[in-house]
Protein backbone atom coordinates (compact mmCIF):
# COMPACT_ATOMS: atom_id res chain seq x y z
CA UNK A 1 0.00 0.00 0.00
CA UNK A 2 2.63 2.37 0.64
CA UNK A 3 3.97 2.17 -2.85
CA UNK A 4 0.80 2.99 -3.91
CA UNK A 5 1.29 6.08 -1.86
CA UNK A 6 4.87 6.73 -3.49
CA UNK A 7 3.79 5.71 -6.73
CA UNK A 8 0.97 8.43 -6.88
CA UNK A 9 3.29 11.18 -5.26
CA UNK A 10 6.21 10.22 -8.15
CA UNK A 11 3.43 11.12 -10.89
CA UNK A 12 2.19 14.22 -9.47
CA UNK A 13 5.55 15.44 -8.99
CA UNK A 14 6.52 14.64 -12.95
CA UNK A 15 3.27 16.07 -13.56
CA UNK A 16 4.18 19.35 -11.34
CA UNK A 17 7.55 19.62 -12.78
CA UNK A 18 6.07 19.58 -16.65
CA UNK A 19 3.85 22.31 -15.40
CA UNK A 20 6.94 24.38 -13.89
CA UNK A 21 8.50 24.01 -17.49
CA UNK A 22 5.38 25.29 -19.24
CA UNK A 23 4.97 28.15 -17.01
CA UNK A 24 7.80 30.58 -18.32
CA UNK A 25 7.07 30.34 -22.39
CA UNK A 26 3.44 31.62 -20.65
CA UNK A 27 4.96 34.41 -18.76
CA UNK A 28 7.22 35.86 -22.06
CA UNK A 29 4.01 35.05 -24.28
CA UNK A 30 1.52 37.44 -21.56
CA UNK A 31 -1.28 34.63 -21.59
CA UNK A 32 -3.08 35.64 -18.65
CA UNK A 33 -5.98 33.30 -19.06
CA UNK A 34 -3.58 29.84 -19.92
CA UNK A 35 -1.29 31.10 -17.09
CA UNK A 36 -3.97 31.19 -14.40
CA UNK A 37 -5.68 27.82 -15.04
CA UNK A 38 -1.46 26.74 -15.02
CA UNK A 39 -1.57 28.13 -11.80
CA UNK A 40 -4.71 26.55 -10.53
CA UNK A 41 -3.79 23.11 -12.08
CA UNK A 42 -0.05 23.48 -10.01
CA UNK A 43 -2.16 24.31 -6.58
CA UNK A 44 -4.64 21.03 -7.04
CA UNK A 45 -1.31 18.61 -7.68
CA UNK A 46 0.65 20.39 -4.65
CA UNK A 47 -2.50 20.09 -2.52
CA UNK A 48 -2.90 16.65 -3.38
CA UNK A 49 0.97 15.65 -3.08
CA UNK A 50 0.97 17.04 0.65
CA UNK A 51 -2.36 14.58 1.28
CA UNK A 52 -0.50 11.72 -0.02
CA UNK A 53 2.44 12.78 1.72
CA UNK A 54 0.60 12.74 5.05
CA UNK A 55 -1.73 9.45 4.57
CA UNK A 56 2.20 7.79 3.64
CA UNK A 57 3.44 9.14 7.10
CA UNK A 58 0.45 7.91 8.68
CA UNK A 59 0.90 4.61 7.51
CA UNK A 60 4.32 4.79 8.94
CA UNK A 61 3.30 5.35 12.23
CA UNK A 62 1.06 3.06 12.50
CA UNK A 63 3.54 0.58 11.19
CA UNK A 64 6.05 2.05 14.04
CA UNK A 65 3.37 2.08 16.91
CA UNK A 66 2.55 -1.99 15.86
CA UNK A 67 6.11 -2.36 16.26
CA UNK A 68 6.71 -1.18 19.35
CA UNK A 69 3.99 -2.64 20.92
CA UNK A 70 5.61 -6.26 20.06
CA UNK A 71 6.52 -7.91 23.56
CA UNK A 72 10.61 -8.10 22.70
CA UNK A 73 12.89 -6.51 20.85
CA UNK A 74 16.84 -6.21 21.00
CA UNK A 75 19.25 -5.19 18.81
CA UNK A 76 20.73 -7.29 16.07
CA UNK A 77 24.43 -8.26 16.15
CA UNK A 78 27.06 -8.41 13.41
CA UNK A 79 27.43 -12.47 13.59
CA UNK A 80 23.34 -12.34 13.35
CA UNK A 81 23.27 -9.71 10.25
CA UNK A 82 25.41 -11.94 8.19
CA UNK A 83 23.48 -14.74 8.83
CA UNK A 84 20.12 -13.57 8.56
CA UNK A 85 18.49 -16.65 7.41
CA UNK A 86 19.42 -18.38 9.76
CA UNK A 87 18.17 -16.09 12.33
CA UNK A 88 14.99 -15.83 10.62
CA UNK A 89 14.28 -19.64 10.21
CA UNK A 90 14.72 -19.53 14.23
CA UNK A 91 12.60 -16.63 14.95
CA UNK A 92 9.45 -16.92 13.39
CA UNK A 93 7.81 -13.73 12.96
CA UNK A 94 10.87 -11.67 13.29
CA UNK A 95 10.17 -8.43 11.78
CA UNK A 96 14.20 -6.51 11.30
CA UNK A 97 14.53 -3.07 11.01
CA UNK A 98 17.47 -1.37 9.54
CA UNK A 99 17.96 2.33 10.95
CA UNK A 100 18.56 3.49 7.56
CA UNK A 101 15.34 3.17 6.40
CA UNK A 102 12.27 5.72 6.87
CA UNK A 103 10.70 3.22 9.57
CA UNK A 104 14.27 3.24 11.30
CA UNK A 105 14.40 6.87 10.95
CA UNK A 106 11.28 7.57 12.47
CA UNK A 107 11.37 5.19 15.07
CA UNK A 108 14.85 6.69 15.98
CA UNK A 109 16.54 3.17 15.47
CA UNK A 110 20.64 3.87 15.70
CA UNK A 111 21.00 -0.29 15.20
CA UNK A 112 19.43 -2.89 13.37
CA UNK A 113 17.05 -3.82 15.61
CA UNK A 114 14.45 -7.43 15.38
CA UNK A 115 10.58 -6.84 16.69
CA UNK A 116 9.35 -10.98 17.83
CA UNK A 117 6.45 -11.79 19.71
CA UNK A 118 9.16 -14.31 21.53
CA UNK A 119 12.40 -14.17 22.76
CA UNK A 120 15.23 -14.68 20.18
């Protein structure tokens, strides 16, 4: 679902930028009228970019909040990371979290960290 989300916001962005290229050729030319509804058209996709922006983050946190709620976590180790199917095949259900990503991020994650409804 989020790709949806990223998907969407990728198009309207294109979409935004094509309009941003057509807008000066409109400005030299004086167009008034084609350089309002230009105008209008570049508010709609910026309004609707910030939604999608927002339901994306949304999703995030809800992903985040499920997380944290698991009953352990701990922080991966080195020997574990290079191993990972192994640890995976062991830990059923083991959700890993790399800080680099934008869960990691917003979570504030400084290590890989593993979400299990068991020990591991």
């Amino acid at each position: 679902m989020k790709e949806q989300e990223k998907a969407e916001i990728k198009r309207l962005s294109d979409q935004l930028d094509a309009l941003n290229h057509k807008e000066q050729p409109l400005l030299d030319a004086g167009d008034a009228e084609k350089l309002g509804e230009l105008l209008r058209e570049k508010d709609k996709l910026l309004a609707e970019i910030e939604r999608l922006k927002g339901v994306r983050e949304q999703k995030l946190s809800k992903e985040a909040q499920k997380l944290q709620q698991m009953p352990f976590s701990r922080a991966i180790t080195k020997k574990e990371q290079a191993d990972m199917g192994t640890l995976k095949k062991t830990a059923r259900g083991l959700i890993v979290v790399h800080p680099m990503t934008a869960l990691g991020r917003e979570m504030g994650l400084t290590e890989m960290t593993g979400y299990a409804k068991k020990a591991f």
